[in-house]
N, C-alpha and C. Protein backbone atom coordinates (compact mmCIF):
# COMPACT_ATOMS: atom_id res chain seq x y z
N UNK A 1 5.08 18.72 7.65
CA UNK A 1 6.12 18.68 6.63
C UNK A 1 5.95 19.87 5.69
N UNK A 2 6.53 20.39 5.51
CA UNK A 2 6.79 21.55 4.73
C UNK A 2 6.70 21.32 2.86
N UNK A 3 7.07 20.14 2.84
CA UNK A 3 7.00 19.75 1.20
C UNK A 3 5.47 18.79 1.00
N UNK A 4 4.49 19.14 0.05
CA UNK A 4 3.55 18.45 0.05
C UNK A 4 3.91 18.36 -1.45
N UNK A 5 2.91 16.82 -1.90
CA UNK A 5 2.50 16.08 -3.33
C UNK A 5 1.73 17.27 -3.86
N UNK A 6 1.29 17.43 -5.29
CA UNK A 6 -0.24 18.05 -5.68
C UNK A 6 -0.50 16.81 -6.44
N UNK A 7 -0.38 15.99 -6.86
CA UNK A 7 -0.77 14.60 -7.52
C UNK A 7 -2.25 14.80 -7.28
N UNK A 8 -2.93 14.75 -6.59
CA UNK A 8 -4.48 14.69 -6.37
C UNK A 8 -4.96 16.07 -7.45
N UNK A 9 -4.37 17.05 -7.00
CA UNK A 9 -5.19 18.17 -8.17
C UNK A 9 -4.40 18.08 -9.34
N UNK A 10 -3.57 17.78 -9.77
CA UNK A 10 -2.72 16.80 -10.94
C UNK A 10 -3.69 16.31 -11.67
N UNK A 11 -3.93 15.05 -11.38
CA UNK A 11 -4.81 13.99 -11.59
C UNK A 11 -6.31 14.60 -12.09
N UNK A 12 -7.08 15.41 -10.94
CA UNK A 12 -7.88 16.14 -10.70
C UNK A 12 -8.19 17.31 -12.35
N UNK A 13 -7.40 17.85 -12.17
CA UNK A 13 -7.70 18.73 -13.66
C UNK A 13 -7.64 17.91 -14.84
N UNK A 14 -6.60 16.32 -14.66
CA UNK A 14 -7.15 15.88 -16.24
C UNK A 14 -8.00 14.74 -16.32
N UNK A 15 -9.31 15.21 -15.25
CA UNK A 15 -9.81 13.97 -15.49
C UNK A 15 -10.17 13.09 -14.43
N UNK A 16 -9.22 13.09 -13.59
CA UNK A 16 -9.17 11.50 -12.54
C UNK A 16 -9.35 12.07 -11.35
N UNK A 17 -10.44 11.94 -11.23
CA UNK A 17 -10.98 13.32 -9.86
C UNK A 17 -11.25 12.18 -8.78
N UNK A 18 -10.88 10.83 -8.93
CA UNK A 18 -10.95 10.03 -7.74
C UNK A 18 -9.49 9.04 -7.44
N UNK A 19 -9.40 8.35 -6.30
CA UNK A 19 -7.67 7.83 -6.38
C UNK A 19 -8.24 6.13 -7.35
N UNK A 20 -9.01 5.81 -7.92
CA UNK A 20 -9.60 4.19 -8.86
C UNK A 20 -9.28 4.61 -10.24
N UNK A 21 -9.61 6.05 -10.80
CA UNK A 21 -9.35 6.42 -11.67
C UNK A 21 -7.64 6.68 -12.07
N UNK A 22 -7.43 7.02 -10.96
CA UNK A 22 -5.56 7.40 -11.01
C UNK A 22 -5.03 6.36 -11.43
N UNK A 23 -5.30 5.13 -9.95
CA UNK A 23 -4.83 4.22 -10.00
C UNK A 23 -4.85 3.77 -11.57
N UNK A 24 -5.95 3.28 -12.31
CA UNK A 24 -6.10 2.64 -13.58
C UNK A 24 -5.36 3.49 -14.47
N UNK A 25 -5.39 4.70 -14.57
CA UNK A 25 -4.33 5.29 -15.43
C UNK A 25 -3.01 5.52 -15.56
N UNK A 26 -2.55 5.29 -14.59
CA UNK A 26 -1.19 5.47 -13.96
C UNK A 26 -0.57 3.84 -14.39
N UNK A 27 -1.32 2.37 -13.86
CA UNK A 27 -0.93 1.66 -13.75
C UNK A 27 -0.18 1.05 -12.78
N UNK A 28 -0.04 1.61 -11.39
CA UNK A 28 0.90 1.71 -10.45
C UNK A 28 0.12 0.47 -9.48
N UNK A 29 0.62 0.08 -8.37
CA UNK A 29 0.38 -0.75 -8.04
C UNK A 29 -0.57 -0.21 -7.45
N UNK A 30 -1.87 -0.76 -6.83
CA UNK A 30 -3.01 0.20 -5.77
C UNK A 30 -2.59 0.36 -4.81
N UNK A 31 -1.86 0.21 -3.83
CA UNK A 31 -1.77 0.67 -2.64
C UNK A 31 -0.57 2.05 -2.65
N UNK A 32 -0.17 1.60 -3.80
CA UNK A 32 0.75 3.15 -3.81
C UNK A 32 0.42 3.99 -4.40
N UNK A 33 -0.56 3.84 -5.84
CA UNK A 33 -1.39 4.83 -6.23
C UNK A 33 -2.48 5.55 -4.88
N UNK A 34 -3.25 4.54 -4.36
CA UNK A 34 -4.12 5.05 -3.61
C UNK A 34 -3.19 6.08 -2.32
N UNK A 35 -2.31 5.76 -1.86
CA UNK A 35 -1.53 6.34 -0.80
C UNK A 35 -1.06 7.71 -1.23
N UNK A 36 -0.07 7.58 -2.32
CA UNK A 36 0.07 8.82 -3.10
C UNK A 36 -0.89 9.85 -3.75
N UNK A 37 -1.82 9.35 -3.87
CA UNK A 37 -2.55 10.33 -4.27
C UNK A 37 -4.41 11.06 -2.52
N UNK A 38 -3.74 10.28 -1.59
CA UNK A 38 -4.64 10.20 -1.00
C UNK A 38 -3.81 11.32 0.02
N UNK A 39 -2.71 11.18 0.50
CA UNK A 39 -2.00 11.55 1.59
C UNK A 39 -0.87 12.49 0.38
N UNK A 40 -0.90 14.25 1.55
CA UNK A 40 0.01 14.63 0.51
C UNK A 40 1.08 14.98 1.15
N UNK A 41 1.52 14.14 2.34
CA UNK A 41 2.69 14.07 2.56
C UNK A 41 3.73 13.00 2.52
N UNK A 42 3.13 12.18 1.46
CA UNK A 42 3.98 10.91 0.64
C UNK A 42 4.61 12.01 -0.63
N UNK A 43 6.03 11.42 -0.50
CA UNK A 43 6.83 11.73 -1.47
C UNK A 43 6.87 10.21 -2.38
N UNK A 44 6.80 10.23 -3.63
CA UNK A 44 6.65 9.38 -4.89
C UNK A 44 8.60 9.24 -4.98
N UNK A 45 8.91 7.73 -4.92
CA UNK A 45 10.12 7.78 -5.64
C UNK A 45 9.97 8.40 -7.11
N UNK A 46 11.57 7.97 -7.56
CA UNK A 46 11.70 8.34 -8.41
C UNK A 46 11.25 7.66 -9.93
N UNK A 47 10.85 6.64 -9.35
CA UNK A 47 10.26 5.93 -10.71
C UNK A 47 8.64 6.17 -10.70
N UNK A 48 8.22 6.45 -9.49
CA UNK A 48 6.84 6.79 -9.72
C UNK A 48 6.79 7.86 -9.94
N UNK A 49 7.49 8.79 -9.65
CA UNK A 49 7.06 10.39 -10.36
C UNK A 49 7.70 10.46 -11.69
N UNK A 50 8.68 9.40 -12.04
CA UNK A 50 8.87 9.55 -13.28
C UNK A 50 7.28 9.34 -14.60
N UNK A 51 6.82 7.96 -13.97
CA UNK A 51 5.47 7.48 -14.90
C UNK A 51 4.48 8.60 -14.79
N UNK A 52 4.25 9.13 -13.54
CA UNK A 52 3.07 10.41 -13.50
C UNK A 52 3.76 11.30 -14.07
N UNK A 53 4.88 11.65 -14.01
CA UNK A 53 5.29 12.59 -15.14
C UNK A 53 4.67 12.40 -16.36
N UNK A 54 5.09 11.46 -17.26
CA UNK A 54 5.10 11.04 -18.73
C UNK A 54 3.14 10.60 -18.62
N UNK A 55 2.69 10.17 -17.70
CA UNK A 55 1.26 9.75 -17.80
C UNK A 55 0.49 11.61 -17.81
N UNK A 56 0.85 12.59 -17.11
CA UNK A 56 -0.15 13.79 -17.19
C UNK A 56 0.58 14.77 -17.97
N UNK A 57 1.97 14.16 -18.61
CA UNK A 57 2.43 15.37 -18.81
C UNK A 57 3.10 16.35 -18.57
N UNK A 58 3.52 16.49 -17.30
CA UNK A 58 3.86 17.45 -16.26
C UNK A 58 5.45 17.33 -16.06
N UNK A 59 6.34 18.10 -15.40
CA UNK A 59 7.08 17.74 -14.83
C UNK A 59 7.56 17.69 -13.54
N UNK A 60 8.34 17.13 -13.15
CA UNK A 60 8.50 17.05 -11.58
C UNK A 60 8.06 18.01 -10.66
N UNK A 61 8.20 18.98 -10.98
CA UNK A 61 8.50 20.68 -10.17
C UNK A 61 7.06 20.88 -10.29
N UNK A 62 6.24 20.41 -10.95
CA UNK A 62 4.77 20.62 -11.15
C UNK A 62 4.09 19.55 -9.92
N UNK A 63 4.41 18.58 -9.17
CA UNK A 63 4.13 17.73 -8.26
C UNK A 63 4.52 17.75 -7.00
N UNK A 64 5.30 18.96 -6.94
CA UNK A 64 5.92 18.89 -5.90
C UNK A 64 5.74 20.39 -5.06
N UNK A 65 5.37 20.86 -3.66
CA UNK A 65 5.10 22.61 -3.79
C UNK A 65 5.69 22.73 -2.03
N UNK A 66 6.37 23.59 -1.91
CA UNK A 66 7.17 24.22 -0.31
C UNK A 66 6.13 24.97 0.36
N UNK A 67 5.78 24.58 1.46
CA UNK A 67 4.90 25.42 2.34
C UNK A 67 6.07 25.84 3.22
N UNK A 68 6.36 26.83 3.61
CA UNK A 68 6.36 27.70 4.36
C UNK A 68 5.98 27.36 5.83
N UNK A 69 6.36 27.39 6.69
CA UNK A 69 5.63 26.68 7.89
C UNK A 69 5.75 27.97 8.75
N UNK A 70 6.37 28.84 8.70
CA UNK A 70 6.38 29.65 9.53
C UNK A 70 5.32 30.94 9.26
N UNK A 71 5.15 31.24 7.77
CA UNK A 71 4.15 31.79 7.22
C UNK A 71 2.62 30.93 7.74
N UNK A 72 2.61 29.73 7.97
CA UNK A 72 1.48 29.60 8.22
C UNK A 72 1.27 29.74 9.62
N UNK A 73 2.23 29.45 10.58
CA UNK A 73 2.15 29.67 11.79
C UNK A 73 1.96 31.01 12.41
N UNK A 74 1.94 32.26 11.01
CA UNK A 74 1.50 33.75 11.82
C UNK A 74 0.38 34.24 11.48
N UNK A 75 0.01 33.30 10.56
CA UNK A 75 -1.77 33.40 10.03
C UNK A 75 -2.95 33.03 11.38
N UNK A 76 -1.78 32.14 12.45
CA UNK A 76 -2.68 31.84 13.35
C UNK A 76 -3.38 32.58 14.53
C-alpha cells in the first residue's frame, strides 16, 4: 500500500514508545489502539484520527505519509 500510518513515531516522540502506553493515553478501545499503532497499513477512521489528533496535537496530514512504490521498486 502506498499510504502508511506514522502513529507509532507520533506516539513515539511524545512519550509512548510502546502500543499499552498509546493505548492508555489515547483511551481508544485496545484492540484498535494496539492494531493502529502496531500495523502501518491500518488507516484510523475518522473519529480515531480525530482523538489522536487533539490527544498529540498534530494534525491529520502529520499521520498520514505517500510512499511512492515505484521509487522504491528502482532502489531494488
Amino acid at each position: 500500500m502506498p499510504i502508511r500510518n506514522k502513529i507509532k513515531a507520533i506516539a513515539g516522540s511524545k512519550g509512548d514508545d510502546t502500543n499499552y502506553k498509546f493505548w492508555k493515553r489515547t483511551g481508544l478501545p485496545q484492540s484498535t489502539a494496539y492494531r493502529i499503532y502496531r500495523d502501518a497499513t491500518v488507516y484510523p477512521s475518522e473519529a480515531v484520527m480525530s482523538l489522536i489528533c487533539k490527544v498529540y496535537g498534530v494534525q491529520p496530514g502529520d499521520c498520514l505519509e505517500y510512499i511512492n512504490e515505484n521509487l522504491d521498486e528502482s532502489k531494488s
